[in-house]
Protein backbone atom coordinates (compact mmCIF):
# COMPACT_ATOMS: atom_id res chain seq x y z
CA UNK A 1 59.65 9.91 81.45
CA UNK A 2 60.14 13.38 82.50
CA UNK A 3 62.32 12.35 85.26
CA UNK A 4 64.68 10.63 83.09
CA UNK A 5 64.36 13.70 80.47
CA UNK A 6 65.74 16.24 83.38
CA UNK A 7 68.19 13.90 83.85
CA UNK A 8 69.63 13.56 80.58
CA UNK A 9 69.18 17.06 79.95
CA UNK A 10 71.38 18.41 83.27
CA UNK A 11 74.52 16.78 81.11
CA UNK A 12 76.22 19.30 79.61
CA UNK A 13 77.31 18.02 75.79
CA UNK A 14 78.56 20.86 73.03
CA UNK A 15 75.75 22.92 71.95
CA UNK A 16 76.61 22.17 68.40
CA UNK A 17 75.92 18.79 68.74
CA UNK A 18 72.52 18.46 70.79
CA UNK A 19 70.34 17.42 68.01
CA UNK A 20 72.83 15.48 66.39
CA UNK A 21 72.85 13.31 69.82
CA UNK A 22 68.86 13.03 70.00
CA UNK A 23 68.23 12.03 66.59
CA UNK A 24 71.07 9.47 66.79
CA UNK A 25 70.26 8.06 70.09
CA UNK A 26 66.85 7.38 68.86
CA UNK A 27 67.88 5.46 65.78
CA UNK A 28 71.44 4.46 66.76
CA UNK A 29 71.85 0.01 67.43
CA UNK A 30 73.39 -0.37 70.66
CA UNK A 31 77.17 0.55 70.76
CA UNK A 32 79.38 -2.03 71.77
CA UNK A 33 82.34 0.21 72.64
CA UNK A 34 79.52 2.07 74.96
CA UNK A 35 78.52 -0.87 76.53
CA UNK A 36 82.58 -1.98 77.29
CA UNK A 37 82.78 0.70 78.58
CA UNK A 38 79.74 0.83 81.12
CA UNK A 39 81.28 -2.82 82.37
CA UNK A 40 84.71 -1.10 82.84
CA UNK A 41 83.39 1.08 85.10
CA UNK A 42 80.69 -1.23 86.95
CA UNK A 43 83.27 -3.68 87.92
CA UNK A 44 85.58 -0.89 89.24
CA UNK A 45 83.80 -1.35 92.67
CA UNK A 46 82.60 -4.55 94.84
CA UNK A 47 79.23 -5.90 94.07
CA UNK A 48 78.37 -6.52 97.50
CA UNK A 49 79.34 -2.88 98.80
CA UNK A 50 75.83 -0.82 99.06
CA UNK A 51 77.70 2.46 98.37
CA UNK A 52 81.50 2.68 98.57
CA UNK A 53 83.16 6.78 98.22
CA UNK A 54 86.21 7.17 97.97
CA UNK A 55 88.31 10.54 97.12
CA UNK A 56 92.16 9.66 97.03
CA UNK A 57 94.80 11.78 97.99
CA UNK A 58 92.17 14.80 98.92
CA UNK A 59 94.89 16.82 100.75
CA UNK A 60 98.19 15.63 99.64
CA UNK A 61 100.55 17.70 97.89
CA UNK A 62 100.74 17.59 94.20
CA UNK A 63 104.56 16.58 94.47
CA UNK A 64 103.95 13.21 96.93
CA UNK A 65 101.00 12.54 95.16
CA UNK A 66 103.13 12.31 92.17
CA UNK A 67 105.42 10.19 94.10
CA UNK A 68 102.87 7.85 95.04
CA UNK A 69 101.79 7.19 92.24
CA UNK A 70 104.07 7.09 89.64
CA UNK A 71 103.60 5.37 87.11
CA UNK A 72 106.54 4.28 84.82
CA UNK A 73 106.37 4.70 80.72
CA UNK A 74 108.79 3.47 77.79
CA UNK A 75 111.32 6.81 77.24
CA UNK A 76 113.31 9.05 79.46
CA UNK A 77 111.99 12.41 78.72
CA UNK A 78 108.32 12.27 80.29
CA UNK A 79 106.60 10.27 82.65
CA UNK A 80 102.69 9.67 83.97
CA UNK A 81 101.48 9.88 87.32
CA UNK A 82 98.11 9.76 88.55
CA UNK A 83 97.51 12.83 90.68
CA UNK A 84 94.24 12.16 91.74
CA UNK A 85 91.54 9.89 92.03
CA UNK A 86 88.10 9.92 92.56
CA UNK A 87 85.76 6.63 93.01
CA UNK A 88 82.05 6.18 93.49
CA UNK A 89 80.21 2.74 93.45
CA UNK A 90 76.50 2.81 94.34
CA UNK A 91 73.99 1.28 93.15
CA UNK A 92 72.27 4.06 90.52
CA UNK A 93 75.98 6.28 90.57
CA UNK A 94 79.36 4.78 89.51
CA UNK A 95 82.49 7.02 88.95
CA UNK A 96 85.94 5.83 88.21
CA UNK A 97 88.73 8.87 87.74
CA UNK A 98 92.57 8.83 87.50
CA UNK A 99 93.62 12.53 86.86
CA UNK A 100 97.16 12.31 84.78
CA UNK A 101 100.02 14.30 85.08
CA UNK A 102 102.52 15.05 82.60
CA UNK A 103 106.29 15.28 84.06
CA UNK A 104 109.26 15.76 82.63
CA UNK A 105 112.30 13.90 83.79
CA UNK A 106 115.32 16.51 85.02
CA UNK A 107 117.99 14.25 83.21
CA UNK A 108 116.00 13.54 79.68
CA UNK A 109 119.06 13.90 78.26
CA UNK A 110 118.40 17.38 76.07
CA UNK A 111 118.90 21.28 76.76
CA UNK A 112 118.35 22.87 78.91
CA UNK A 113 116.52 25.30 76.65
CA UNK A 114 114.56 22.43 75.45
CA UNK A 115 114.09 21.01 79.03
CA UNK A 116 112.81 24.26 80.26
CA UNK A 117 110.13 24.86 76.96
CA UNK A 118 108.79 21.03 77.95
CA UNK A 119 108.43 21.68 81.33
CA UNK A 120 106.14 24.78 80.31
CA UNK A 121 104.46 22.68 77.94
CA UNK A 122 103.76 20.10 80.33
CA UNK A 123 102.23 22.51 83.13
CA UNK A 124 100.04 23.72 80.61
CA UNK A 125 98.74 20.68 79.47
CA UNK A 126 98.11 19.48 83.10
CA UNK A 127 95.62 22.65 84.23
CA UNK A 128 93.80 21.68 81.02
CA UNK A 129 93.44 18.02 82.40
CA UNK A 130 92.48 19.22 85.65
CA UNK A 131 90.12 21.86 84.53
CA UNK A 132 88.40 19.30 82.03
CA UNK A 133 88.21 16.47 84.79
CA UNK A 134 87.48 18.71 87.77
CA UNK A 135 84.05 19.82 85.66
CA UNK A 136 83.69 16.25 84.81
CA UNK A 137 83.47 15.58 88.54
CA UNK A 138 81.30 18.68 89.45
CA UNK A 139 78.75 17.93 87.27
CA UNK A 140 78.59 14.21 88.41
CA UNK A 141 78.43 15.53 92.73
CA UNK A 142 75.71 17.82 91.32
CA UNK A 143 73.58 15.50 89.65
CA UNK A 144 73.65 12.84 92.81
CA UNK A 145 72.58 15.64 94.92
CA UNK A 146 69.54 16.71 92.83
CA UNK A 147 68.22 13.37 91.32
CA UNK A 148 68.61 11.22 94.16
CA UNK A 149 66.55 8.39 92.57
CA UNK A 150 68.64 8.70 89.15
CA UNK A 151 71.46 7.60 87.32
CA UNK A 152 74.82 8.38 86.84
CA UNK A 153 78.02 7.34 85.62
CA UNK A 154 81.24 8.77 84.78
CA UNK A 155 85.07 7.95 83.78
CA UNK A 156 88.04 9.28 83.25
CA UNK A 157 91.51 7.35 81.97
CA UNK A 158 94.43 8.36 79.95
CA UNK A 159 96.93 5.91 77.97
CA UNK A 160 100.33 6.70 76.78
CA UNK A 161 99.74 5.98 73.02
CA UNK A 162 103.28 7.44 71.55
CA UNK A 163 106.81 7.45 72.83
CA UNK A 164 109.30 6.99 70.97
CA UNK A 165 112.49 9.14 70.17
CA UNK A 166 110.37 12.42 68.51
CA UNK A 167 107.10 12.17 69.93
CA UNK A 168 105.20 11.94 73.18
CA UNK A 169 101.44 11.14 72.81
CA UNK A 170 99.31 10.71 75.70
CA UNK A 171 95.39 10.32 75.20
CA UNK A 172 92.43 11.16 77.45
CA UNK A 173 89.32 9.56 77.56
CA UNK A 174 86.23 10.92 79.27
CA UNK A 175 82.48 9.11 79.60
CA UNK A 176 79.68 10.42 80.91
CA UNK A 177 76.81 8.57 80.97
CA UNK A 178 72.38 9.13 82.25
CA UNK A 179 70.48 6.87 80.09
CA UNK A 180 72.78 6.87 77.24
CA UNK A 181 76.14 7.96 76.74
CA UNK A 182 78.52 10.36 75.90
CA UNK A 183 82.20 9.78 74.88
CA UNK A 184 84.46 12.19 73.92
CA UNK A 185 88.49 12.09 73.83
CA UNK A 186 91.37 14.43 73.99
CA UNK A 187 95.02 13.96 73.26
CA UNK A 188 97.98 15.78 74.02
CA UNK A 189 101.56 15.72 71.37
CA UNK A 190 104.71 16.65 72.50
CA UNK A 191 108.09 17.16 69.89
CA UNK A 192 110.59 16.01 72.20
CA UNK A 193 113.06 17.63 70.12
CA UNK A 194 111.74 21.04 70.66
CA UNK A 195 109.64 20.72 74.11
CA UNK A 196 106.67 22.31 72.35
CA UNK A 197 102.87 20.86 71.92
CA UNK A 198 102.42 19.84 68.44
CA UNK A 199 100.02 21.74 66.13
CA UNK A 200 98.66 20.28 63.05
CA UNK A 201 99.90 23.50 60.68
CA UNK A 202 103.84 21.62 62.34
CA UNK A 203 102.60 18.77 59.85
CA UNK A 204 100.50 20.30 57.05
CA UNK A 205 101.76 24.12 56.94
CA UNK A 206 99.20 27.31 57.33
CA UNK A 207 96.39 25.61 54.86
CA UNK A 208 96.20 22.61 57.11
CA UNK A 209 92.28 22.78 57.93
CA UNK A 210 91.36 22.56 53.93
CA UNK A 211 94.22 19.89 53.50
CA UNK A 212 93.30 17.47 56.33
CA UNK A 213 89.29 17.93 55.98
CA UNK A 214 89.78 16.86 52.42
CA UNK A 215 91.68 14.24 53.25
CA UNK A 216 89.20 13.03 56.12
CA UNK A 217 86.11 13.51 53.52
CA UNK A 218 87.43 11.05 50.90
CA UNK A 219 87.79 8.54 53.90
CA UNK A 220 84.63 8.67 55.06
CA UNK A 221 83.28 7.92 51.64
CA UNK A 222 85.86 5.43 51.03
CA UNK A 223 84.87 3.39 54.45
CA UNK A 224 81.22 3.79 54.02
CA UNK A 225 81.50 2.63 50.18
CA UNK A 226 83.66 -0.79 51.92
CA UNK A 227 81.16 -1.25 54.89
CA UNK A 228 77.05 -0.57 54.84
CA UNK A 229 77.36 -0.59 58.87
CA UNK A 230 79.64 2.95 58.76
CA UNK A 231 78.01 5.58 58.45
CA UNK A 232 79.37 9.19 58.97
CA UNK A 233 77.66 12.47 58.62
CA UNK A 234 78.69 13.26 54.29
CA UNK A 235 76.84 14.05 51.83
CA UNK A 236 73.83 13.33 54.11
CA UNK A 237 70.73 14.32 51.93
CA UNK A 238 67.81 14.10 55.21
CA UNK A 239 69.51 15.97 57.09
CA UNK A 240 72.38 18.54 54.90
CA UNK A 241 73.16 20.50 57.75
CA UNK A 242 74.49 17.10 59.99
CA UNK A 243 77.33 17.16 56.97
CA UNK A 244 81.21 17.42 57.86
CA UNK A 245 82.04 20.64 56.22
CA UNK A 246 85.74 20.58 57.79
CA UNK A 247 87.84 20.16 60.55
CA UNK A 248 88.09 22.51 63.52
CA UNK A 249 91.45 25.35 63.75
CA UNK A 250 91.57 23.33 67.82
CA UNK A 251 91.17 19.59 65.88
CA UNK A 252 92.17 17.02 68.09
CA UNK A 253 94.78 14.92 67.05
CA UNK A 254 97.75 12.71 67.90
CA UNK A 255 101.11 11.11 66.52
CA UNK A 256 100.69 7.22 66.17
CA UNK A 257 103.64 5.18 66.63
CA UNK A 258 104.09 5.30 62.65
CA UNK A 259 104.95 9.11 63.11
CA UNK A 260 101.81 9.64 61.02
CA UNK A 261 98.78 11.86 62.43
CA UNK A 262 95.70 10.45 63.83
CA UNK A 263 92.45 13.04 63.79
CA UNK A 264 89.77 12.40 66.40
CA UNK A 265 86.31 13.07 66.77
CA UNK A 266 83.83 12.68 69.97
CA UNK A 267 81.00 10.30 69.85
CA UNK A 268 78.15 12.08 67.75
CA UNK A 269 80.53 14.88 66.47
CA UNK A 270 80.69 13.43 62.77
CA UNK A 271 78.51 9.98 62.96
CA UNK A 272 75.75 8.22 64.92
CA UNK A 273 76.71 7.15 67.99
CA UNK A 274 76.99 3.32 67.21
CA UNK A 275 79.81 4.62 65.26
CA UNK A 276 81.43 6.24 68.89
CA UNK A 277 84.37 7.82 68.85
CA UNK A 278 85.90 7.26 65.50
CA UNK A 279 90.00 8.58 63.72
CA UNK A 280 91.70 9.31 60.60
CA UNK A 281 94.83 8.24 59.99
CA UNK A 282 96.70 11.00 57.35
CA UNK A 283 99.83 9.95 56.27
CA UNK A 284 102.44 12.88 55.06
């Protein structure tokens, strides 16, 4: 037991959240989402391999890479590639990683004032994909070096989930597992009219974190009133300080293909973890 307690402990979650993972983990049915995505990653390497590494594309330059991997989406302004990826199949460690890369296409068809404020945008949402998977990975190398006999697995994927005319959307979706897991997810908006990352205060002015936490209160009680199985962390009299006061200035969020915005949470951040990583549509 205190093996598999050092273990779980040398995964870093937010700070904020620690106890709200514990408790939940204790009392939480198994997640089904959790356990999809476990078989995801299991299957990403042969059974019959004893231990398989691989580290793609270790020394290639970011522009072939990006060549080689290209990977085409609907719209002509921005495109995917996979930059990297990094693959691990043993029999206590799994990893499967495909680092995204947002580019711009050179004729998207706006100005060049617009062309030159996406390409800006897009660099620096790439170095905060890199910098959040490049940890990711880290942490994973470090743990199969110190707990030899433990367990281990991680993933990282991304899905273009807007792209239409106005908006570019791309999601992120990063698992860590030791014992139980850990999902969390991060998206990315572009107004392909202006080159510039959405913010929420584009959608809901300068109040927007009292408008959209009000707004993402009354549908947690709404859902929980329709469903006994949801639970989220409102008006929670055990334990008052669990409760979702309001969203965060950074809230992640995206643009659904209805033009309306989606709010995200991480597994644990606002529910138990049966609940994993849960949104809230809020239409304008």
């Amino acid at each position: 037991m205190e093996r598999w307690k050092k273990e779980y402990d040398s995964i870093k979650v937010p700070e904020n959240m620690k106890e709200k993972m514990e408790e939940a983990v204790m009392r939480a049915k198994e997640s089904k989402k959790r356990a999809k995505t476990k078989r995801i990653i299991r299957c990403a390497g042969s059974a019959a391999a004893v231990f398989a590494f691989l580290l793609i594309l270790p020394n290639t330059s970011r522009t072939a890479a990006a060549a080689m991997q290209r990977i085409p989406v609907l719209g002509d302004f921005f495109k995917v590639v996979t930059v990297r990826e990094y693959q691990v199949e043993e029999d206590r460690y799994q990893a499967d990683v495909k680092v995204p890369e947002v580019v711009p296409e050179e004729n998207g068809g706006v100005s060049e004032e617009t062309a030159q404020q996406a390409k800006k945008t897009a660099d620096a949402i790439n170095i905060d994909i890199r910098q959040i998977t490049d940890e990711l990975i880290e942490e994973f190398k470090s743990t199969m070096e110190e707990f030899e006999d433990g367990y281990g697995d991680i993933m990282v994927d991304s899905e273009v989930l807007t792209d239409d005319e106005k908006w570019f959307s791309l999601g992120l979706v990063l698992y860590q597992g030791a014992g139980s897991g850990y999902e969390r997810h991060r998206h990315y908006t572009i107004d392909k009219e202006t080159g510039k990352r959405a913010a929420l205060a584009d959608f809901f002015g300068d109040d927007y974190v009292a408008v959209v936490s009000e707004e993402v209160k009354e549908q947690m009680r709404q859902r929980m009133a329709d469903d006994e199985n949801v639970i989220y962390w409102i008006d929670y009299e055990d334990v008052p300080e669990w409760n979702f006061e309001s969203i965060a200035e950074e809230q992640d969020f995206y643009v659904n293909k209805d033009g309306n915005v989606v709010v995200c949470f991480d597994e644990y951040e606002v529910a138990p973890g049966y609940m994993g990583c849960v949104e809230f549509v809020i239409e304008q």
